[in-house]
PDB file of N, CA and C in Angstrom:
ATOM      1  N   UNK A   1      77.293-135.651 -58.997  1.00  0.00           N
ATOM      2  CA  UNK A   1      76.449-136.748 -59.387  1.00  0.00           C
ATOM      3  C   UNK A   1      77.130-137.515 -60.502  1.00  0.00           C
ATOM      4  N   UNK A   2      76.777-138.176 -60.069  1.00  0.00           N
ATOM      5  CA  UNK A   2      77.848-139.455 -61.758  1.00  0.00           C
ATOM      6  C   UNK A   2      76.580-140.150 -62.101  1.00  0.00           C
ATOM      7  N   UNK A   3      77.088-139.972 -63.678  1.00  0.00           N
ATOM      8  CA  UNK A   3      75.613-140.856 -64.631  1.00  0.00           C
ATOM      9  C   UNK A   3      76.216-141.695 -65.508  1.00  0.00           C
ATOM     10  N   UNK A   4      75.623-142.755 -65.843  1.00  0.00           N
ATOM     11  CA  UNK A   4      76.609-143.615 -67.152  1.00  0.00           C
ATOM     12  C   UNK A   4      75.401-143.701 -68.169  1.00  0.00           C
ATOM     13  N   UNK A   5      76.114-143.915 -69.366  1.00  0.00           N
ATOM     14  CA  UNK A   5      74.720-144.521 -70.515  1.00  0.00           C
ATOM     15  C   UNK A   5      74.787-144.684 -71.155  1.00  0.00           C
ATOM     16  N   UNK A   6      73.839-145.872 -71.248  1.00  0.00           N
ATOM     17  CA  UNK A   6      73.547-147.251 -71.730  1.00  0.00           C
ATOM     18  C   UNK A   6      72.746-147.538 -72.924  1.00  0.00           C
ATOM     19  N   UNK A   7      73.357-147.695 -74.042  1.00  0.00           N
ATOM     20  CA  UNK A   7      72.741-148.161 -75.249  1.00  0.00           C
ATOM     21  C   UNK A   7      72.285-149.101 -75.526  1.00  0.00           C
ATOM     22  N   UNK A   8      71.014-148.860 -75.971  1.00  0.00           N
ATOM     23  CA  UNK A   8      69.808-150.232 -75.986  1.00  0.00           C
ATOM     24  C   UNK A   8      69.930-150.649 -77.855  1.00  0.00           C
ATOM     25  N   UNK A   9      70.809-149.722 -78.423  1.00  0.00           N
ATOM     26  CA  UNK A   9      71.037-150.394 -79.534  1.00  0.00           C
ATOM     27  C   UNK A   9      72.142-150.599 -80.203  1.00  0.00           C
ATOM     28  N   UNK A  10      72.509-151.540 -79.514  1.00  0.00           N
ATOM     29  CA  UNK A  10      74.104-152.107 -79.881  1.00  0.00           C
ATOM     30  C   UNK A  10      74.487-152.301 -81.190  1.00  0.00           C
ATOM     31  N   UNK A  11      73.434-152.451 -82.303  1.00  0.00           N
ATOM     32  CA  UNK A  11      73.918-152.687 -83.326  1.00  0.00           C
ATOM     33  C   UNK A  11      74.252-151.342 -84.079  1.00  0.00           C
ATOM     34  N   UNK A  12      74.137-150.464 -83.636  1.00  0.00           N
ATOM     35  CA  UNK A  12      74.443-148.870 -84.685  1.00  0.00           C
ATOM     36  C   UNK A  12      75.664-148.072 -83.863  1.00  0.00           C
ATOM     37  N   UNK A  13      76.280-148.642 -82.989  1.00  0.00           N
ATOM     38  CA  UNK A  13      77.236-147.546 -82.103  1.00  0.00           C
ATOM     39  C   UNK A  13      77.957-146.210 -82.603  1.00  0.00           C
ATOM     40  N   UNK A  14      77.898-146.042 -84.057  1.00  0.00           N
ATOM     41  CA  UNK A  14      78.063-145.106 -84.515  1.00  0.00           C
ATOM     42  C   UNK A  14      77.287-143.596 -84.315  1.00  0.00           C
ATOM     43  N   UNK A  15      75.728-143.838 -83.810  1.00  0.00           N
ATOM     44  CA  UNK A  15      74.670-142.693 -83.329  1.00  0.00           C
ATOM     45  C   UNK A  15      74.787-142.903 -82.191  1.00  0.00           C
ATOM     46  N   UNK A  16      75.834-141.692 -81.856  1.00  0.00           N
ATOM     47  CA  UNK A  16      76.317-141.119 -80.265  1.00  0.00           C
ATOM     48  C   UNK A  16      74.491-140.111 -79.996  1.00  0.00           C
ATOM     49  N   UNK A  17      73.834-140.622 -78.877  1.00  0.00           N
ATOM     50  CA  UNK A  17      72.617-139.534 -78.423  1.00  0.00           C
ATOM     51  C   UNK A  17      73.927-137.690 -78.412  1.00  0.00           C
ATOM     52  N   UNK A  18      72.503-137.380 -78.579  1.00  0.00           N
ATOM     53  CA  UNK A  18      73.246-135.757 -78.416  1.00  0.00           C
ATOM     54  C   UNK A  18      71.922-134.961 -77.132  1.00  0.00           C
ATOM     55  N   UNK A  19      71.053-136.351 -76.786  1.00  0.00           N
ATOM     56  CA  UNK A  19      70.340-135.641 -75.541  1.00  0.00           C
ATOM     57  C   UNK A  19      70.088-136.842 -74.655  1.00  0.00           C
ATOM     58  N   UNK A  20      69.655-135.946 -73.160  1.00  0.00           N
ATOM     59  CA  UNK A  20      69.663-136.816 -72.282  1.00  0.00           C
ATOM     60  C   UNK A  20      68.164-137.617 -72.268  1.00  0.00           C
ATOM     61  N   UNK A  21      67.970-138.844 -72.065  1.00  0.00           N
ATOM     62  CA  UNK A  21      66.870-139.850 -71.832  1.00  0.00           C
ATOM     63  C   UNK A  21      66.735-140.422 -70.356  1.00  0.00           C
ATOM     64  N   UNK A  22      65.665-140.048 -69.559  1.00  0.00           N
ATOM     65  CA  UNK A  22      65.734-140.706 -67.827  1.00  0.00           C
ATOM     66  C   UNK A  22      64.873-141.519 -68.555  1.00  0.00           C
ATOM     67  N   UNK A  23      64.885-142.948 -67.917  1.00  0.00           N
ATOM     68  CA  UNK A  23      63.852-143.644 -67.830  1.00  0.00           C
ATOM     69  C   UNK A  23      63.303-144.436 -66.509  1.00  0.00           C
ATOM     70  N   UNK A  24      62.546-144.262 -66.165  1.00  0.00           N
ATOM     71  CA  UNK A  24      61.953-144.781 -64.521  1.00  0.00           C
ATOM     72  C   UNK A  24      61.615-146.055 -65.090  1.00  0.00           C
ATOM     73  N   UNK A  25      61.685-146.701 -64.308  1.00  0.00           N
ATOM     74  CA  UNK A  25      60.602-148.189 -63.755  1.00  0.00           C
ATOM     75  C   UNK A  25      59.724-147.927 -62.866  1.00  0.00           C
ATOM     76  N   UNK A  26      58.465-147.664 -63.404  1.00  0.00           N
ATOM     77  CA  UNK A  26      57.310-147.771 -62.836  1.00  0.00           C
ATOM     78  C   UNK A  26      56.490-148.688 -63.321  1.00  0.00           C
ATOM     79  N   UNK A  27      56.478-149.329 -64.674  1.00  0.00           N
ATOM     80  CA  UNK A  27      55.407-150.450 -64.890  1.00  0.00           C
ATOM     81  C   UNK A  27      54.701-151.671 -63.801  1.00  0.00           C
ATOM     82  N   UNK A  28      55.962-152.130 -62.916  1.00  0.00           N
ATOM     83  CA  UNK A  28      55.659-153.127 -62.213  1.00  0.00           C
ATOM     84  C   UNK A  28      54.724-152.410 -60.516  1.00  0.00           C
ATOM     85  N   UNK A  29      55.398-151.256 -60.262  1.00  0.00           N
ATOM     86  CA  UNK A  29      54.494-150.532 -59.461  1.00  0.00           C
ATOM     87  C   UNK A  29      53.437-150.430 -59.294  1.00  0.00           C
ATOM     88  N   UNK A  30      52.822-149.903 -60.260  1.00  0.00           N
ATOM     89  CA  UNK A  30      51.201-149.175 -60.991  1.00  0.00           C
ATOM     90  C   UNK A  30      50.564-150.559 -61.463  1.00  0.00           C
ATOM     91  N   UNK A  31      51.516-151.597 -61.802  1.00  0.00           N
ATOM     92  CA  UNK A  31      50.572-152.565 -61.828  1.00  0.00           C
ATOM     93  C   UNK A  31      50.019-153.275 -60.952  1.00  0.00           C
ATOM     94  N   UNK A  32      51.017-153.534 -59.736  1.00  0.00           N
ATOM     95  CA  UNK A  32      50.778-153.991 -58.794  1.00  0.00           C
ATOM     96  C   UNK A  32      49.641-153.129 -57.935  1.00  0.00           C
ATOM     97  N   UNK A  33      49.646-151.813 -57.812  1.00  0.00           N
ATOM     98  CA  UNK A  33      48.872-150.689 -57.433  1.00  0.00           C
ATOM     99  C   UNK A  33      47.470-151.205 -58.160  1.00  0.00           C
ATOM    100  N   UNK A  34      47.379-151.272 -59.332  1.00  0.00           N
ATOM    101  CA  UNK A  34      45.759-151.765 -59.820  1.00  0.00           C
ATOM    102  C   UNK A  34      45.540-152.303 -59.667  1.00  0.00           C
ATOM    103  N   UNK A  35      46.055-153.927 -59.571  1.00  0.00           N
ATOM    104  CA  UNK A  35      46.126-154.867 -58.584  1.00  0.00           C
ATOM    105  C   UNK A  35      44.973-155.187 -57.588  1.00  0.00           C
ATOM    106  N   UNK A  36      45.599-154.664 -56.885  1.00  0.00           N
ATOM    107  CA  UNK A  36      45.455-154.051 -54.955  1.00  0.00           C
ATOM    108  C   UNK A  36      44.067-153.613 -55.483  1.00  0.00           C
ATOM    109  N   UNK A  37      44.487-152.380 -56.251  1.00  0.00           N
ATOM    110  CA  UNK A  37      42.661-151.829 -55.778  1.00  0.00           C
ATOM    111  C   UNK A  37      41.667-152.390 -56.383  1.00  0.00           C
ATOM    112  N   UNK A  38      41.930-153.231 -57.963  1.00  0.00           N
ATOM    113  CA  UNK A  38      40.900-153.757 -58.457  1.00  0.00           C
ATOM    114  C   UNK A  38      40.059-154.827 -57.151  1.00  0.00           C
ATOM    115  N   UNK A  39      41.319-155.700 -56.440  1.00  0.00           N
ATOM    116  CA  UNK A  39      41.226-156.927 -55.318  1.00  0.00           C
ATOM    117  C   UNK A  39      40.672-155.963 -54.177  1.00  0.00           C
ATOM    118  N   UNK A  40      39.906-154.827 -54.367  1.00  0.00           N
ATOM    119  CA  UNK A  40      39.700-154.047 -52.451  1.00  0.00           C
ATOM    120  C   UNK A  40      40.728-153.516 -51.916  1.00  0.00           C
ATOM    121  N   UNK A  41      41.634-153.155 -52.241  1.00  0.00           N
ATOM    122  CA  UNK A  41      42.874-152.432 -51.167  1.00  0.00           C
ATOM    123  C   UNK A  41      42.406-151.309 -51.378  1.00  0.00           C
ATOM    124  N   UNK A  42      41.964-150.505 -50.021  1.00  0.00           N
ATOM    125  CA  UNK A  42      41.131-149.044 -49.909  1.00  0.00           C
ATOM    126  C   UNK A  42      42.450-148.181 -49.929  1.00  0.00           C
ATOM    127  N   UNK A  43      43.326-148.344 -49.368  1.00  0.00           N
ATOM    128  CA  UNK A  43      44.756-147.201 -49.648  1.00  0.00           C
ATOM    129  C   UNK A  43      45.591-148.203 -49.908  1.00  0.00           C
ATOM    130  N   UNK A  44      47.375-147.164 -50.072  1.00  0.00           N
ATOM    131  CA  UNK A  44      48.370-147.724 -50.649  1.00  0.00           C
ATOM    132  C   UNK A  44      49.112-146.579 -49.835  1.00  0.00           C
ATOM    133  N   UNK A  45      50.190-146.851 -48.940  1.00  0.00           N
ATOM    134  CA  UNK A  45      51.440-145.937 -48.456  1.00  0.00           C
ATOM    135  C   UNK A  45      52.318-146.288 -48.863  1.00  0.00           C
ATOM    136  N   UNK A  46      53.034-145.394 -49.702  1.00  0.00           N
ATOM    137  CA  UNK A  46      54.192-145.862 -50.230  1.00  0.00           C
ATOM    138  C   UNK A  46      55.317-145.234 -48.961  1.00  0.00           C
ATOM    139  N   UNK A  47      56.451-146.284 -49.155  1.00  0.00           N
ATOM    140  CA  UNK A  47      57.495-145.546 -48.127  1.00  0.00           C
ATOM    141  C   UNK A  47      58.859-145.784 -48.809  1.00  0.00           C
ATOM    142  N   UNK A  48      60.001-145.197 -48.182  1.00  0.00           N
ATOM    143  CA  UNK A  48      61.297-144.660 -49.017  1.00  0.00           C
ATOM    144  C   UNK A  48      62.546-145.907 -48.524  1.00  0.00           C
ATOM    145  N   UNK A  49      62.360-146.778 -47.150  1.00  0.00           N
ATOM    146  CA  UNK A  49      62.905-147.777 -46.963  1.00  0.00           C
ATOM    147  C   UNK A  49      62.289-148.792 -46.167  1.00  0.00           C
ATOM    148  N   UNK A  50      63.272-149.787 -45.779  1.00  0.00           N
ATOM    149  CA  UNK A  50      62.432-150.498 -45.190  1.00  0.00           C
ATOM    150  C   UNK A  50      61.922-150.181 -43.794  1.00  0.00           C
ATOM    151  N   UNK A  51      62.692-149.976 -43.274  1.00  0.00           N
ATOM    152  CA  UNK A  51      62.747-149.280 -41.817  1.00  0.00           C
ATOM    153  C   UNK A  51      61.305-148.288 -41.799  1.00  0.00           C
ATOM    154  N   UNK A  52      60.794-147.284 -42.762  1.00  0.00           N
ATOM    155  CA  UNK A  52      60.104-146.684 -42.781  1.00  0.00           C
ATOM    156  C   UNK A  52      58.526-148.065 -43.098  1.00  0.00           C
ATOM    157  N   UNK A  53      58.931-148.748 -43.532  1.00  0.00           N
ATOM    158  CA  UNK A  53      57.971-150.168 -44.031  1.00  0.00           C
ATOM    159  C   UNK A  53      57.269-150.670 -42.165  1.00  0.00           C
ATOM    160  N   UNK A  54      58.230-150.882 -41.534  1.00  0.00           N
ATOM    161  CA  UNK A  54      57.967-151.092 -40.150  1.00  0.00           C
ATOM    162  C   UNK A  54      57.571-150.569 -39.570  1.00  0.00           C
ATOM    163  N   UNK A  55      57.795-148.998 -39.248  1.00  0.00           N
ATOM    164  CA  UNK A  55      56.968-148.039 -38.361  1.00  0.00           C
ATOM    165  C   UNK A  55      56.060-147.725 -38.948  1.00  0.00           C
ATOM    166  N   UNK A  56      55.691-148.116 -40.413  1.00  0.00           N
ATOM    167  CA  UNK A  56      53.850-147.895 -40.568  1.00  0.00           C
ATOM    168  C   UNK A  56      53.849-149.436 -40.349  1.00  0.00           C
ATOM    169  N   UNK A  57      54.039-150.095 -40.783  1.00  0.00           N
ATOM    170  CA  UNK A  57      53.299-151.633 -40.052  1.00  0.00           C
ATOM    171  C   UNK A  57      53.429-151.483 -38.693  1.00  0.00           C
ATOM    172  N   UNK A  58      53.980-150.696 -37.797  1.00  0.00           N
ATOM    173  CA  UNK A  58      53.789-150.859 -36.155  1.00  0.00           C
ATOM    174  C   UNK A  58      52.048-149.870 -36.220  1.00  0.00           C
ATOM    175  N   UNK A  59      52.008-149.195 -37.417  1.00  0.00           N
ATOM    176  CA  UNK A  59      50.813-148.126 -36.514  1.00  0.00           C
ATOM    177  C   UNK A  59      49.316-148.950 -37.288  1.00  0.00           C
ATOM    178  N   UNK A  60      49.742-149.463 -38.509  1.00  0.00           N
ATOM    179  CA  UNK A  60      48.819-150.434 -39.245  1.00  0.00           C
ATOM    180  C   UNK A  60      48.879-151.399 -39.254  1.00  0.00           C
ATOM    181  N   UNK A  61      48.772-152.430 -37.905  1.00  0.00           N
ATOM    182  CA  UNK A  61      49.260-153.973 -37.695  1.00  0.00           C
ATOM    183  C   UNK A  61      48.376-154.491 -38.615  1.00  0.00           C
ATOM    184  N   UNK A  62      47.224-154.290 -38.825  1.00  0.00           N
ATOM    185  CA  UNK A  62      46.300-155.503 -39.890  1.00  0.00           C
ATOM    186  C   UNK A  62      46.613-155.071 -41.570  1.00  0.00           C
ATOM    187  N   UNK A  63      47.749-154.101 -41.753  1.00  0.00           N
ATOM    188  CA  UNK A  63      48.108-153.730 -43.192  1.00  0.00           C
ATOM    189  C   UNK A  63      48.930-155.330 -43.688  1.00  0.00           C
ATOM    190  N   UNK A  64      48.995-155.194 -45.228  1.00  0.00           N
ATOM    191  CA  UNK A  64      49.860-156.087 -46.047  1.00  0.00           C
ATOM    192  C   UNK A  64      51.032-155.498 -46.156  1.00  0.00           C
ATOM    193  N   UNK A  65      52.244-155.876 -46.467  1.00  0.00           N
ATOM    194  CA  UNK A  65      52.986-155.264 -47.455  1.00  0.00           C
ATOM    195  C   UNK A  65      54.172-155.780 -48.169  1.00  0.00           C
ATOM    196  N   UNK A  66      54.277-155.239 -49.468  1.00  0.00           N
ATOM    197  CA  UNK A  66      54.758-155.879 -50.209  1.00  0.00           C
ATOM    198  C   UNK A  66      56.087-154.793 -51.091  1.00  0.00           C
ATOM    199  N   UNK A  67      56.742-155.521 -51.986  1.00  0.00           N
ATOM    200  CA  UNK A  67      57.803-154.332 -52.118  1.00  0.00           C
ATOM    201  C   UNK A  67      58.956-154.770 -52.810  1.00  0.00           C
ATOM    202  N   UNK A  68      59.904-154.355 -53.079  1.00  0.00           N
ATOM    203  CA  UNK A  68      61.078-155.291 -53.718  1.00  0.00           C
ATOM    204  C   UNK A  68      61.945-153.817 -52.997  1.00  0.00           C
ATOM    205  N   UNK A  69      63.703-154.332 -52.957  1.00  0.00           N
ATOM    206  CA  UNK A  69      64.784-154.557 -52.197  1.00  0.00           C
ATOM    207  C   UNK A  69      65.511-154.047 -53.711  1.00  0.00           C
ATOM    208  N   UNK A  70      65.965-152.947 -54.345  1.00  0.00           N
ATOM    209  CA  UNK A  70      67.145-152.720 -55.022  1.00  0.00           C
ATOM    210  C   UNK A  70      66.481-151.660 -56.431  1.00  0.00           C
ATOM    211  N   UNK A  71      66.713-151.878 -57.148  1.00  0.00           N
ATOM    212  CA  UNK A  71      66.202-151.948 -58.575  1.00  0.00           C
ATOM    213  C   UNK A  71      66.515-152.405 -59.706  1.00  0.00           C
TER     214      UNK A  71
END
């Protein structure tokens, strides 16, 4: 596995971390998710590509869906 990392504070480069930090992007998700349900969306399927996006829209033709392409 290869990892790189990325300092969010450029001005001190002298404080090397001595531990590891993951950080996800989920804000725009969960918001969009409250979204949906505040507006009536009774479920939410999440799927892993797009391809997987299509064969539930073939079995849920009257579903929405929405999504972003990278990160």
């Amino acid at each position: 596995m290869r990892t790189r990392r990325v300092f969010l504070n450029r001005l001190d480069p002298a404080n090397e971390p001595t531990d590891a930090v993951v950080v996800i992007d989920v804000l725009r998700s969960f918001t969009t998710a409250a979204y949906a349900f505040a507006a009536g969306v009774s479920s939410i399927y999440p799927v892993e590509t797009i391809a997987g996006a299509f064969r539930l829209l073939r079995r849920l033709p009257d579903a929405v869906t929405t999504g972003a392409i990278g990160g």
